[in-house]
PDB file of N, CA and C in Angstrom:
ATOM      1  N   UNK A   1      31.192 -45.343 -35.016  1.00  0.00           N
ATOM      2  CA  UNK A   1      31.966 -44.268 -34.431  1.00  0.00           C
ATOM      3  C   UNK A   1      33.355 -44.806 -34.071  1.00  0.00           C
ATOM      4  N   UNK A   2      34.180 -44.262 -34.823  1.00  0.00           N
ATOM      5  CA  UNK A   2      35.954 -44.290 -34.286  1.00  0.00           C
ATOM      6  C   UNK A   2      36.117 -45.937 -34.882  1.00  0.00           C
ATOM      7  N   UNK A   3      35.308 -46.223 -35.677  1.00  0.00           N
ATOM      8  CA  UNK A   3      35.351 -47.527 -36.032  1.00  0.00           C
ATOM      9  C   UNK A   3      35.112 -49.210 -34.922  1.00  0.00           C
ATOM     10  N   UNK A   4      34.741 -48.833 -33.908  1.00  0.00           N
ATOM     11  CA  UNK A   4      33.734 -49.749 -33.615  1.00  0.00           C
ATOM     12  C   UNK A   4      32.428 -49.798 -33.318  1.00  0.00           C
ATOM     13  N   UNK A   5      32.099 -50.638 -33.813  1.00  0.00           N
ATOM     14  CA  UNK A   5      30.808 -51.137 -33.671  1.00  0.00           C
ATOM     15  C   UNK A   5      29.967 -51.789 -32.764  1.00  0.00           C
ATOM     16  N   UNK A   6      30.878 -52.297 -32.147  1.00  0.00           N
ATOM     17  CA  UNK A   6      30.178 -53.318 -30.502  1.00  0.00           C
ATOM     18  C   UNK A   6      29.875 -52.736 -29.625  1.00  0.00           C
ATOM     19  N   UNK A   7      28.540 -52.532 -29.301  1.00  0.00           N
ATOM     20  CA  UNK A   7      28.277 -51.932 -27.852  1.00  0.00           C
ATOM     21  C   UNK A   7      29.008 -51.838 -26.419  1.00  0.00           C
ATOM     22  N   UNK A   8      29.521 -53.186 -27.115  1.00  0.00           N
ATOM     23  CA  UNK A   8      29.961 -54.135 -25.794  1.00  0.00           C
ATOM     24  C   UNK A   8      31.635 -53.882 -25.489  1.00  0.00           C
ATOM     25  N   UNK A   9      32.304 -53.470 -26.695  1.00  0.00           N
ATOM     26  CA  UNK A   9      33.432 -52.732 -26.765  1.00  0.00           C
ATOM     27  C   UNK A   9      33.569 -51.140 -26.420  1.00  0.00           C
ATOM     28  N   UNK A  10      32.200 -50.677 -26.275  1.00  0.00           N
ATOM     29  CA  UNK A  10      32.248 -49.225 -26.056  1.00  0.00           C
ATOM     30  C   UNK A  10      32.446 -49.294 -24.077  1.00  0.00           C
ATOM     31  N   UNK A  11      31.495 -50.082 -23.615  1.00  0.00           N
ATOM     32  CA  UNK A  11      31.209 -50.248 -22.488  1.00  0.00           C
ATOM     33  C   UNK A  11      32.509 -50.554 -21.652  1.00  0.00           C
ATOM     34  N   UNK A  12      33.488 -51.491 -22.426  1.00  0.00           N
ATOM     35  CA  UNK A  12      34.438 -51.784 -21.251  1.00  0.00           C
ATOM     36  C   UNK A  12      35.302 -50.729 -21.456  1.00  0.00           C
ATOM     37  N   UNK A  13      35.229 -49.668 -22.739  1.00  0.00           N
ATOM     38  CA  UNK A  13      36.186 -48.482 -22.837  1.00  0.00           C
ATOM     39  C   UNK A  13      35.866 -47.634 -21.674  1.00  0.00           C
ATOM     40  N   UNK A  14      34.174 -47.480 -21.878  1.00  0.00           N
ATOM     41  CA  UNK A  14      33.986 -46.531 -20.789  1.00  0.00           C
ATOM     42  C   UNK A  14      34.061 -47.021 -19.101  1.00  0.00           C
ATOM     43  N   UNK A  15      34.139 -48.587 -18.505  1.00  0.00           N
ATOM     44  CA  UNK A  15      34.233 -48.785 -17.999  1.00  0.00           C
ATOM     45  C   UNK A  15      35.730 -48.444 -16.989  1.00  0.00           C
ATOM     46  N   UNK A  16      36.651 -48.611 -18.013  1.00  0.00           N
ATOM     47  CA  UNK A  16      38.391 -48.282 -18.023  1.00  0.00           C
ATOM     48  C   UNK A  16      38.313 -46.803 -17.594  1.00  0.00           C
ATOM     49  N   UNK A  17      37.775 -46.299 -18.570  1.00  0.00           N
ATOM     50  CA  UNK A  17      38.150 -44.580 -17.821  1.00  0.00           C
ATOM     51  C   UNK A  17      37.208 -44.337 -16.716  1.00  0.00           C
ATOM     52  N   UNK A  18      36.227 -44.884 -16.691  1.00  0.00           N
ATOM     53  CA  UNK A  18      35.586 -44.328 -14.700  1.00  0.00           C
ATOM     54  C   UNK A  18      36.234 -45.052 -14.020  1.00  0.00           C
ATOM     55  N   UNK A  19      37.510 -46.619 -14.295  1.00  0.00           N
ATOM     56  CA  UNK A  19      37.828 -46.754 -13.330  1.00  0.00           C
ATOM     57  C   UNK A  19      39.414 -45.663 -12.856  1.00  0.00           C
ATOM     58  N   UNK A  20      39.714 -44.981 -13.681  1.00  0.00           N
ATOM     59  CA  UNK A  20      41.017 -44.391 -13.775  1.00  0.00           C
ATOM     60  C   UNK A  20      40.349 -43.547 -13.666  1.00  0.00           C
ATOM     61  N   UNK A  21      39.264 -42.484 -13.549  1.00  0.00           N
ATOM     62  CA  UNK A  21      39.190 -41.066 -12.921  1.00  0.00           C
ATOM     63  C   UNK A  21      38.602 -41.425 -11.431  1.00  0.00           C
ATOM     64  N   UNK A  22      38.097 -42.837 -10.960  1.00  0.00           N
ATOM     65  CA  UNK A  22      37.798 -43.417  -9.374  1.00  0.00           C
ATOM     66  C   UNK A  22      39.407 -43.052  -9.109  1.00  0.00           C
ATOM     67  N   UNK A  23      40.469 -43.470  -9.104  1.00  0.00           N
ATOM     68  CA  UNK A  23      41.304 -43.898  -8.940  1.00  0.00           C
ATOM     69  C   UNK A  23      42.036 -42.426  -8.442  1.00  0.00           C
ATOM     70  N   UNK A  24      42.050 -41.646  -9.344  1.00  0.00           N
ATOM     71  CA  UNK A  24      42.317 -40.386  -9.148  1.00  0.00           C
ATOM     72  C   UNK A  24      42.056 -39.577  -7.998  1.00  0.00           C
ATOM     73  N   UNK A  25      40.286 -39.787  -8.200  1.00  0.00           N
ATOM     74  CA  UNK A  25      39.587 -39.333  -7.151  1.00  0.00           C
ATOM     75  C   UNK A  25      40.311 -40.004  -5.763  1.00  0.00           C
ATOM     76  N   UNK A  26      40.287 -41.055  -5.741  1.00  0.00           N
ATOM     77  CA  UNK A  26      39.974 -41.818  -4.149  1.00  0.00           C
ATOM     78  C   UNK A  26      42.009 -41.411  -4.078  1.00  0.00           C
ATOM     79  N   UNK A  27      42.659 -40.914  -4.904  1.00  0.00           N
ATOM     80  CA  UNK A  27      44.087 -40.856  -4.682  1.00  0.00           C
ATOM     81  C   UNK A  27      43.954 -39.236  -4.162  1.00  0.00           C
ATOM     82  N   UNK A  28      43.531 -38.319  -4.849  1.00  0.00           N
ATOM     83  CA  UNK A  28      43.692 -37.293  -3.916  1.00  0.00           C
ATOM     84  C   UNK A  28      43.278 -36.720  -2.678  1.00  0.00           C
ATOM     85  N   UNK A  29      41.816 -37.805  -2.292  1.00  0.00           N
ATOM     86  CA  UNK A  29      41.192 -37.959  -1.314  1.00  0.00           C
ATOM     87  C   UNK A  29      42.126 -38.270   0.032  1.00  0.00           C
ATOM     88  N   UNK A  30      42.616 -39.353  -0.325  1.00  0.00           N
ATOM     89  CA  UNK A  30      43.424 -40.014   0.486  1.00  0.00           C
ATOM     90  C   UNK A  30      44.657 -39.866   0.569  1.00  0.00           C
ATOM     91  N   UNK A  31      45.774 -38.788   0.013  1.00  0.00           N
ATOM     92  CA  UNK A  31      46.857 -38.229  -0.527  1.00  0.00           C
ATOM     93  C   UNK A  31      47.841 -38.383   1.007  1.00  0.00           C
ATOM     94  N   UNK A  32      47.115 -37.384   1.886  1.00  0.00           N
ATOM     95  CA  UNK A  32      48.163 -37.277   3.221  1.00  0.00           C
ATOM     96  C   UNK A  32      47.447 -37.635   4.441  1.00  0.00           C
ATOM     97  N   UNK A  33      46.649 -38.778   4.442  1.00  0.00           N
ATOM     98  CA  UNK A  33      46.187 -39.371   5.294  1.00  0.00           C
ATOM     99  C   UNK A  33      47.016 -40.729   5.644  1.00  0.00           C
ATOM    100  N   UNK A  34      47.674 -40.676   7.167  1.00  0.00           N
ATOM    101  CA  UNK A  34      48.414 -41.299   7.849  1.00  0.00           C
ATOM    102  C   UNK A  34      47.340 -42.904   8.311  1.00  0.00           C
ATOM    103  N   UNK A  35      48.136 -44.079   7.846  1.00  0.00           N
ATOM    104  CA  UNK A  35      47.573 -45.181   8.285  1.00  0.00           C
ATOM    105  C   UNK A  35      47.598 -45.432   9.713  1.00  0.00           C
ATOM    106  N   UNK A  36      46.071 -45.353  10.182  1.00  0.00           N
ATOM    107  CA  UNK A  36      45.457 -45.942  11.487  1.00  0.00           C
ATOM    108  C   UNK A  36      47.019 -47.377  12.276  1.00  0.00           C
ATOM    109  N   UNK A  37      46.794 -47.891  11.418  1.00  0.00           N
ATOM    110  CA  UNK A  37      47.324 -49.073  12.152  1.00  0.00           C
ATOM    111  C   UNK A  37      49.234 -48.859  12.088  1.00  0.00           C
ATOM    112  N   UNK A  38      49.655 -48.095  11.496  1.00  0.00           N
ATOM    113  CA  UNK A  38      51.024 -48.019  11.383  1.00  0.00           C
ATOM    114  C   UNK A  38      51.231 -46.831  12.588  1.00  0.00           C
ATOM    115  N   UNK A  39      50.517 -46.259  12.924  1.00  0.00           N
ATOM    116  CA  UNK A  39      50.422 -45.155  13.786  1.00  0.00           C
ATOM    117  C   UNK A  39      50.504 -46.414  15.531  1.00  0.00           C
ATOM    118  N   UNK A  40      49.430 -47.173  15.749  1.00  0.00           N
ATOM    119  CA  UNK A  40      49.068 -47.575  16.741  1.00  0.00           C
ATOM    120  C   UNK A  40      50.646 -48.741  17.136  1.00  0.00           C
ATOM    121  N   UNK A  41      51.286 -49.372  16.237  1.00  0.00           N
ATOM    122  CA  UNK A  41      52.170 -50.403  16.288  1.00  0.00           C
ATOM    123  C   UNK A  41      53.565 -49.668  17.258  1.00  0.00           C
ATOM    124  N   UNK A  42      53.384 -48.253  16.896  1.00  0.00           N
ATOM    125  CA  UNK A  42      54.493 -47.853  17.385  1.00  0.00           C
ATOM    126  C   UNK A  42      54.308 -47.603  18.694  1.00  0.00           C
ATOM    127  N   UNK A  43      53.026 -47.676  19.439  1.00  0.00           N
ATOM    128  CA  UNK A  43      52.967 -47.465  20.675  1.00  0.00           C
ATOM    129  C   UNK A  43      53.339 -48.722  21.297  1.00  0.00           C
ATOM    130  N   UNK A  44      53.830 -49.295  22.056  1.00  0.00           N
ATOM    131  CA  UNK A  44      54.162 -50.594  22.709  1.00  0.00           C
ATOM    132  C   UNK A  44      53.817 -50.398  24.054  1.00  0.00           C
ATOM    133  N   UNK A  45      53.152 -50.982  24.341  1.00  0.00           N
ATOM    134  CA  UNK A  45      53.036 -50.970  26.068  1.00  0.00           C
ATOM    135  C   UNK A  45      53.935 -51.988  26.849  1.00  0.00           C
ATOM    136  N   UNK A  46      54.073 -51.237  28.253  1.00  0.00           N
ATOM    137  CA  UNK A  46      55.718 -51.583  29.057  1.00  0.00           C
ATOM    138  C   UNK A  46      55.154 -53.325  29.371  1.00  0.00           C
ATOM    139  N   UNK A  47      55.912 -54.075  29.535  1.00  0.00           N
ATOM    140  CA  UNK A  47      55.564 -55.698  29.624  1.00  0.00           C
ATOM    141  C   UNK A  47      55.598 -55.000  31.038  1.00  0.00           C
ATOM    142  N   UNK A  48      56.587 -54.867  32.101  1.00  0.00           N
ATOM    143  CA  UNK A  48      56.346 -54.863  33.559  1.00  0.00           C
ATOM    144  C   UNK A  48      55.429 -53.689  34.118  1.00  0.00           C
ATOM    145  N   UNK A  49      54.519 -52.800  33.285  1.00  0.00           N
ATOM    146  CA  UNK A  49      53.309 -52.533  34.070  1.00  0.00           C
ATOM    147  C   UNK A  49      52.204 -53.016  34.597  1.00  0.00           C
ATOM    148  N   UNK A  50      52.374 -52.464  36.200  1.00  0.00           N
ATOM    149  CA  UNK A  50      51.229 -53.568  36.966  1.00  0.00           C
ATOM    150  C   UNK A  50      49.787 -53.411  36.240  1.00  0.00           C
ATOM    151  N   UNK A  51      48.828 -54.097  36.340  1.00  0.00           N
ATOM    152  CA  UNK A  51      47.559 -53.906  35.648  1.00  0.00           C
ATOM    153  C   UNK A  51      46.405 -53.560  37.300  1.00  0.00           C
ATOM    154  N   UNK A  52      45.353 -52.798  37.216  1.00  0.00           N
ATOM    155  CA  UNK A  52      45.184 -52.144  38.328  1.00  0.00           C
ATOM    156  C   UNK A  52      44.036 -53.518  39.000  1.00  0.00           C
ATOM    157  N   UNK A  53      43.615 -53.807  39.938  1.00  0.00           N
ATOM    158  CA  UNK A  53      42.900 -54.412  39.691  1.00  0.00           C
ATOM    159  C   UNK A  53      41.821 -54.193  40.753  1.00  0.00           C
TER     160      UNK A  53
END
């Protein structure tokens, strides 16, 4: 079929395209979801607040 013959050549073809429709997937999944940690950096807490104790 399509002129190869190797099992083993079919496998990493099909391997290539589930990894490029994963890719897709996990990209529109994750499209406008704001990073956890780039969110938290911007909070800074004051150095001269007393701590309660």
């Amino acid at each position: 079929m399509f002129g190869i013959s190797d099992p083993s050549i079919w496998i990493v073809y099909l391997l290539s395209i589930l990894c490029v429709i994963g890719s897709v997937i996990f990209g529109i999944i994750t499209w406008n979801k704001t990073d956890e940690d780039e969110n938290n950096t911007n909070k800074q807490e004051d150095p001269n607040k007393k701590i309660k104790e």
